[in-house]
Protein backbone atom coordinates (compact mmCIF):
# COMPACT_ATOMS: atom_id res chain seq x y z
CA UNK A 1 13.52 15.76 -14.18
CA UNK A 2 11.42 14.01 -16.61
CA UNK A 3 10.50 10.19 -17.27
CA UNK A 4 9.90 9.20 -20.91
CA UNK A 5 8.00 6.33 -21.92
CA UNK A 6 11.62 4.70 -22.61
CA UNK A 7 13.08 5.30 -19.66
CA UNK A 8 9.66 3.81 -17.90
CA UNK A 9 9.04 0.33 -20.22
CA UNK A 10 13.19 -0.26 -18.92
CA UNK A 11 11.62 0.35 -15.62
CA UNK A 12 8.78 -2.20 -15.62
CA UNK A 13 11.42 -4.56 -17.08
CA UNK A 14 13.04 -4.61 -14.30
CA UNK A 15 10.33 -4.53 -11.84
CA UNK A 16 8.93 -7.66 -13.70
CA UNK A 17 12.72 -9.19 -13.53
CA UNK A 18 12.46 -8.36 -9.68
CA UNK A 19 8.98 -9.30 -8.52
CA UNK A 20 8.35 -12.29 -5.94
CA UNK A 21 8.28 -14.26 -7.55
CA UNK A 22 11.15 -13.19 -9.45
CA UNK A 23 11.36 -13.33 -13.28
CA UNK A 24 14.96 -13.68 -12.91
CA UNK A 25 15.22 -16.06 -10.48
CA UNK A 26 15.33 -15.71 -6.08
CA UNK A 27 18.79 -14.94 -5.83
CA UNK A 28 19.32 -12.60 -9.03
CA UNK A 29 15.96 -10.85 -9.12
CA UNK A 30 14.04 -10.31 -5.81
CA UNK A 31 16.84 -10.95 -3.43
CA UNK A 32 19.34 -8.76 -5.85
CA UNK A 33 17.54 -6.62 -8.03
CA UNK A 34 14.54 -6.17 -6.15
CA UNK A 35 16.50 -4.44 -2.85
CA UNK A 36 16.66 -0.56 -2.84
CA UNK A 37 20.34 -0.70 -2.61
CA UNK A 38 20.75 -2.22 -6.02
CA UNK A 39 17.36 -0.74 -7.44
CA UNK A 40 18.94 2.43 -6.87
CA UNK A 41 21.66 1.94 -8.66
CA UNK A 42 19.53 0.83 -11.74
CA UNK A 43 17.27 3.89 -11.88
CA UNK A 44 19.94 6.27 -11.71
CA UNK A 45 21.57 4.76 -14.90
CA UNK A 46 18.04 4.49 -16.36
CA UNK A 47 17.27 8.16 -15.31
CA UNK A 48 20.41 9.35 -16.17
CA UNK A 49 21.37 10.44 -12.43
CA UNK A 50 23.45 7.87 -10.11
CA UNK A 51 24.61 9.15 -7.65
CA UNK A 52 20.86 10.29 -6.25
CA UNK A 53 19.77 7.07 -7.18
CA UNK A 54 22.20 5.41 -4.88
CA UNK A 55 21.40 8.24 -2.49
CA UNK A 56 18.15 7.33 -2.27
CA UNK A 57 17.62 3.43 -3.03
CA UNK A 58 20.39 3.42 0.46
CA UNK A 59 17.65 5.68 2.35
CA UNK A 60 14.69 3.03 1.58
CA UNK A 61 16.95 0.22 1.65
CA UNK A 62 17.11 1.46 5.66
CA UNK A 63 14.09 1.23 6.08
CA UNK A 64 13.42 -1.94 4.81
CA UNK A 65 16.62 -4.17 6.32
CA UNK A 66 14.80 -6.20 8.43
CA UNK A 67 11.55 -7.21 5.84
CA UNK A 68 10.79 -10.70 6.09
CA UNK A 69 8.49 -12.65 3.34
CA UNK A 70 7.32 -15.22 5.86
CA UNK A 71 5.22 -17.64 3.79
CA UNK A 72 4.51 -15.10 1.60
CA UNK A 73 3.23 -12.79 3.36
CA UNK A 74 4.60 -9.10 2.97
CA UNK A 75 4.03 -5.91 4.44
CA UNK A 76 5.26 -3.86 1.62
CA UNK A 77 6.73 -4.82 -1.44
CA UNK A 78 10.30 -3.64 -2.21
CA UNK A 79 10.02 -4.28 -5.87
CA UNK A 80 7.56 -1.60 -6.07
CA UNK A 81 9.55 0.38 -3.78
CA UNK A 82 12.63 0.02 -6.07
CA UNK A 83 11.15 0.49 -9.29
CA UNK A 84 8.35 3.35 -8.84
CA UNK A 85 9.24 4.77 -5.48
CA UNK A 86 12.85 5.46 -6.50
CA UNK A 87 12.08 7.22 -10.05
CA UNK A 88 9.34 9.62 -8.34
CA UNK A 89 11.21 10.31 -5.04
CA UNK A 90 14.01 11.22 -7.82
CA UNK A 91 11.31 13.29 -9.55
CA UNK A 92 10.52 14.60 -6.33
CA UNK A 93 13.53 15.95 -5.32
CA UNK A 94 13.93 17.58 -8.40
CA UNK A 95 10.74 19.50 -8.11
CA UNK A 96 11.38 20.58 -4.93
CA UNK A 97 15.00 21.70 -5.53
CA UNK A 98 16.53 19.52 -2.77
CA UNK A 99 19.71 17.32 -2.94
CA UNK A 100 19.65 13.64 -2.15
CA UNK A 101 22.26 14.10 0.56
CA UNK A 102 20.58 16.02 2.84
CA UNK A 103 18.38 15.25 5.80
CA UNK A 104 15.09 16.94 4.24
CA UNK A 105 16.31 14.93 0.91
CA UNK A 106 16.24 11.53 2.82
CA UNK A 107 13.52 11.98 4.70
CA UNK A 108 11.51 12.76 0.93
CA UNK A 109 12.46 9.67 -0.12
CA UNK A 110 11.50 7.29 2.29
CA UNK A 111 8.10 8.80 2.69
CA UNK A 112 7.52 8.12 -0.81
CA UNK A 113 9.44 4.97 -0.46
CA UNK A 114 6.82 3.85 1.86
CA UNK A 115 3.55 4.60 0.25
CA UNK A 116 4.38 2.91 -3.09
CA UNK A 117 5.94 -0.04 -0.51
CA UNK A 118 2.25 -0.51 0.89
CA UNK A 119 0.49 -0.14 -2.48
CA UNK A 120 3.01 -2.09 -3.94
CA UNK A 121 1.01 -5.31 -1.51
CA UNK A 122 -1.73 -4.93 -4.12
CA UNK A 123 0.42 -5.78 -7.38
CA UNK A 124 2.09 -8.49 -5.22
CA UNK A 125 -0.79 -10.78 -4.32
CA UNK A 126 -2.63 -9.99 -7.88
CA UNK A 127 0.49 -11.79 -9.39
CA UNK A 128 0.54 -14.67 -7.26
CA UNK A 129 -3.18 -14.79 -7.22
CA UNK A 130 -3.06 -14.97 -10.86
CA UNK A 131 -0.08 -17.78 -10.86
CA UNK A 132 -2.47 -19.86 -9.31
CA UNK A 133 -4.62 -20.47 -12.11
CA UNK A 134 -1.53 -21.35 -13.98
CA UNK A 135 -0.36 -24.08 -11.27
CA UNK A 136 -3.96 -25.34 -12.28
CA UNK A 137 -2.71 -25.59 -15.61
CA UNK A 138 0.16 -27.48 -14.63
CA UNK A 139 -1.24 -30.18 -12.43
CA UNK A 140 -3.78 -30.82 -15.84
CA UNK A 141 -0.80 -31.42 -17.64
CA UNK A 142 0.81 -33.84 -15.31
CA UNK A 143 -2.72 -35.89 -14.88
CA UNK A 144 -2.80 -36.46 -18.51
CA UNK A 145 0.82 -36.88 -18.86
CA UNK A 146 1.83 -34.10 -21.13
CA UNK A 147 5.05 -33.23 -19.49
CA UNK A 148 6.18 -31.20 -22.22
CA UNK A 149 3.65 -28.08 -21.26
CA UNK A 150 4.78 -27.56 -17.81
CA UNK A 151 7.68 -25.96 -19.71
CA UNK A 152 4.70 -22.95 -20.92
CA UNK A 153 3.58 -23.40 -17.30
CA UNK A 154 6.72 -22.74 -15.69
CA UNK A 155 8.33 -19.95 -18.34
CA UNK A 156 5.58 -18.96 -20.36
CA UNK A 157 2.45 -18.33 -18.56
CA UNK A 158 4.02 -16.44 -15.44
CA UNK A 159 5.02 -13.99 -17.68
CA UNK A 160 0.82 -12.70 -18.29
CA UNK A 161 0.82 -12.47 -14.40
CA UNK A 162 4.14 -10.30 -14.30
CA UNK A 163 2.75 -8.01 -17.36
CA UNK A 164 -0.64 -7.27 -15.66
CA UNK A 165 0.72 -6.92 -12.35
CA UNK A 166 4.57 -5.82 -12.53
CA UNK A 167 4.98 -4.14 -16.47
CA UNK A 168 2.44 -2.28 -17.09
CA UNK A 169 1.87 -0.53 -13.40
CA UNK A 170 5.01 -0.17 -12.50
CA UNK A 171 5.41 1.97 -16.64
CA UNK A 172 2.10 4.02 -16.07
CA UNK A 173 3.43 4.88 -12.22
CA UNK A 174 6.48 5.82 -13.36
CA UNK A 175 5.08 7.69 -16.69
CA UNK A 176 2.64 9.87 -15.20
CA UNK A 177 3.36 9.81 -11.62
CA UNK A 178 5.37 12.63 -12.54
CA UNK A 179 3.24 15.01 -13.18
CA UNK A 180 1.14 13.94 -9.91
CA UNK A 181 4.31 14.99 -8.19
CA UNK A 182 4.63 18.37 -9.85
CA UNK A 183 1.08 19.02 -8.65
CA UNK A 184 1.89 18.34 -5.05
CA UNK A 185 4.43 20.33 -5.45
CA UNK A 186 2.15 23.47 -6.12
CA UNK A 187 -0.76 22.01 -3.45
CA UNK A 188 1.98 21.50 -0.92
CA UNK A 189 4.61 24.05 -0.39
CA UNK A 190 8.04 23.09 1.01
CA UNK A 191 6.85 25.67 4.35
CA UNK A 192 3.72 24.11 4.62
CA UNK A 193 2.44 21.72 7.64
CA UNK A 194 1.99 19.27 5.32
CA UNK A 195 5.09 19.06 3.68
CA UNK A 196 6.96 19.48 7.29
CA UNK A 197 4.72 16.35 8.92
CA UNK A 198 6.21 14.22 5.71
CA UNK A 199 9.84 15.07 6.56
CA UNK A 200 8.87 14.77 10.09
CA UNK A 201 7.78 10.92 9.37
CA UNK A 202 10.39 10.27 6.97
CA UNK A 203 13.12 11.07 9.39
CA UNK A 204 11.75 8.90 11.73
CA UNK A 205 11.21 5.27 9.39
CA UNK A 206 14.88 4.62 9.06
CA UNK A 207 14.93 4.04 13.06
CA UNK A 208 12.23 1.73 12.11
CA UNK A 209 13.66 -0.68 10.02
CA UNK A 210 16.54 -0.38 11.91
CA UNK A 211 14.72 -1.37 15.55
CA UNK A 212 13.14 -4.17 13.55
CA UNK A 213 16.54 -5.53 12.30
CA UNK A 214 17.91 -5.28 16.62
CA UNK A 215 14.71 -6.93 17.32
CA UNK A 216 15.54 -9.83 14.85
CA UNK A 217 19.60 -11.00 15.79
CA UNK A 218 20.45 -9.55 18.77
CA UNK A 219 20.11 -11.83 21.98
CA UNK A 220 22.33 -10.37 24.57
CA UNK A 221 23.16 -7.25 26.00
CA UNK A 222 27.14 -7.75 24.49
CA UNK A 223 25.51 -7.74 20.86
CA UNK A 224 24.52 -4.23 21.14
CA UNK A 225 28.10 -3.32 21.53
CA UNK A 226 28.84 -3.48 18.03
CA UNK A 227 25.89 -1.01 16.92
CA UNK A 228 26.83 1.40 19.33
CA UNK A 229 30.11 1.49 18.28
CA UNK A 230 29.50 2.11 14.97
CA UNK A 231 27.13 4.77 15.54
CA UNK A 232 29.10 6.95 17.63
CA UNK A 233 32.40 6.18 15.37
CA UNK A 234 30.53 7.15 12.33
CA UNK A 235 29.27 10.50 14.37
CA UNK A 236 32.76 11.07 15.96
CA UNK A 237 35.17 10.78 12.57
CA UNK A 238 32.43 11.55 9.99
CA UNK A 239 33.08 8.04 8.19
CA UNK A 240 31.65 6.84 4.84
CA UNK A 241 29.13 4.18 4.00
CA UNK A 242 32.31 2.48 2.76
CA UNK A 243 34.79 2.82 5.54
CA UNK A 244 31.70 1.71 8.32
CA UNK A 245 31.12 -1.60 6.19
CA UNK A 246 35.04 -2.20 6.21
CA UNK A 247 35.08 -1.24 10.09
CA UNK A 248 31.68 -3.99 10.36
CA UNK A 249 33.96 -6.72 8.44
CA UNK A 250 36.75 -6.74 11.23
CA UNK A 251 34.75 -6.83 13.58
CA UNK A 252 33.02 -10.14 12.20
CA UNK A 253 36.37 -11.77 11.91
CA UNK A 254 37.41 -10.88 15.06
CA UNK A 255 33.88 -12.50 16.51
CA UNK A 256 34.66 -15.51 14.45
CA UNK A 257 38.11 -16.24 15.30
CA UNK A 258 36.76 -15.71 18.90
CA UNK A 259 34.14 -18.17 18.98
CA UNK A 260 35.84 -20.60 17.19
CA UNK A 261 38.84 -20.48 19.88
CA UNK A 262 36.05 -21.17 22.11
CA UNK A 263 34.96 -24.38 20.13
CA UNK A 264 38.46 -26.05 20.01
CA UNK A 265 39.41 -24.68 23.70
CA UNK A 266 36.40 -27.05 24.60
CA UNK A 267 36.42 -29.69 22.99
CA UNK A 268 39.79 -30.61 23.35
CA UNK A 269 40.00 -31.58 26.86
CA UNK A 270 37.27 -34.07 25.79
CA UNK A 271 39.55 -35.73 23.10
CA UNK A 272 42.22 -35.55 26.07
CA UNK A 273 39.79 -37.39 28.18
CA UNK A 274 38.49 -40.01 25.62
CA UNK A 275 42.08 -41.27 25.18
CA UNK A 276 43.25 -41.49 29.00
CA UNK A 277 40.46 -43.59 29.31
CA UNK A 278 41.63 -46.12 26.33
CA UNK A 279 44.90 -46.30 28.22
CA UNK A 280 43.33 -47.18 31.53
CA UNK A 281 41.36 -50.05 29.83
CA UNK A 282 44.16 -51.18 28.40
C-alpha cells in the first residue's frame, strides 16, 4: 500500500478539521472526527481500504477511551493519532503481510498509534501557542473598536496556525512516512526481538486505556459487574463489536429504570407526609 500526495493533502484536511482546537467546531471535529473510531473510518475511504481502517482506528480508539484534555493539557494527541498513525499502521500492515484482525495486527497498530499520539503533543501546543498571538490581535481590535476584524481573528487567522501545525505535518508524515516504514521493515524482521517487544507492548496498551477508563466511573464494587459480564460473554459466545454495544444498551436501561424506581419509591412517602400534616393543622 501506497499514499499519494492526494490521498495525503485529504489527510491533513482532515487533521486540520480535527485539531483542538477544532477547525470544524468541538463537537463535529475533535470530539467526532478527531476519535480513532471515526478517523478510521475516514482513512480507509481515503486509502481505499475500510474495513482495516475501522480495524484499526477501533484498536487505538482502545487505547485512548479514557483521554482527558484537562485545561488543555494532553498526553497525546488523537488527531495525530487518527490522521498519521492510522494511514502508516495501514502501511504497516501491508508491508508486513499481516491482517488487521489479528492479534499481531492489533498490537501493530497501537504501537504506532502511540508514538505518533506522543509526537502528535508537539503539533498540538505549536498551534495553540501560535493562536495566541492571534488572541493578541483580537483584544487590539476590541481596544480600538474595530469589531469587524475579530471576524479574521476568529475564522481567518487560526487557519495559519492549523496549516503550520496540522496541514502540512500531518501531509509530509503521511507522504513519506511510508517509505520510513518499508525500511523498518527490512531493519526489523517480523522474527526479530525487536519486532516481538513491539507486539509485546502493543498487546498490552489496550488494558491501559481501558484501566484508565475503570479508574475514571466506577465507584463501587457492583459497577464492576457490568465489565465482567461483558468480557466473559464476549469470550463465551464469540459476540461482535455490534451485538456487545446492543448487550451494553440494556443494561443502561435496566440501571435507569432502576434508579429512578428508587427516586419516586423515596420521595413519595415524603409527599405522603407533607399532606397528613396539612390535615392535622387544619
Amino acid at each position: 500500500m501506497t499514499i499519494s500526495w492526494f490521498q495525503a493533502i485529504l489527510l491533513g484536511l482532515f487533521a486540520s478539521l480535527s485539531s483542538m482546537p477544532g477547525m470544524g467546531g468541538s463537537s463535529i471535529g475533535n470530539y467526532t472526527l478527531g476519535r480513532p473510531l471515526v478517523g478510521g473510518l475516514v482513512c480507509g475511504i481515503i486509502l481505499g481500504d475500510i474495513a482495516s481502517g475501522i480495524l484499526v482506528g477501533t484498536a487505538m480508539q482502545i487505547v485512548y477511551i479514557a483521554l482527558v484534555t484537562p485545561g488543555g493539557t494532553v498526553s497525546a494527541d488523537v488527531r495525530a493519532v487518527s490522521y498519521i498513525g492510522i494511514p502508516l499502521a495501514m502501511v504497516a500492515l501491508s508491508s508486513y503481510g499481516l491482517s488487521a484482525d489479528t492479534t499481531e495486527g492489533a498490537a501493530l497498530a497501537t504501537s504506532f498509534g502511540t508514538m505518533v499520539g506522543t509526537l502528535g503533543t508537539v503539533l498540538f501546543y505549536g498551534t495553540a501557542t501560535l493562536n495566541l498571538a492571534w488572541q493578541h490581535v483580537g483584544w487590539r481590535a476590541v481596544e480600538e473598536r474595530k469589531f469587524h476584524r475579530l471576524y479574521m481573528v476568529d475564522m481567518g487567522l487560526p487557519w495559519i496556525s492549523h496549516l503550520l501545525f496540522s496541514f502540512i505535518p500531518t501531509v509530509i508524515m503521511c507522504k513519506l512516512g511510508a517509505n520510513v516504514v518499508d525500511a523498518i521493515k527490512n531493519y526489523l524482521p517480523m522474527d526479530g526481538i525487536a519486532m516481538k517487544t513491539l507486539f509485546t507492548v502493543g498487546s498490552i496498551l489496550p488494558c491501559v486505556g481501558i484501566a484508565i477508563l475503570l479508574k475514571q466511573i466506577v465507584r463501587s464494587y457492583t459497577d464492576f459487574v457490568p465489565f465482567l459480564f461483558g468480557f466473559v460473554f464476549a469470550a463465551a459466545l464469540g459476540v461482535n463489536l455490534v451485538c456487545a454495544t446492543i448487550i451494553a444498551a440494556m443494561f443502561a436501561m435496566l440501571f435507569y429504570q432502576i434508579k429512578m424506581n428508587q427516586l419516586t419509591t423515596n420521595a413519595q412517602p415524603a409527599a405522603d407526609d407533607f399532606y397528613d400534616d396539612d390535615e392535622e393543622d387544619i
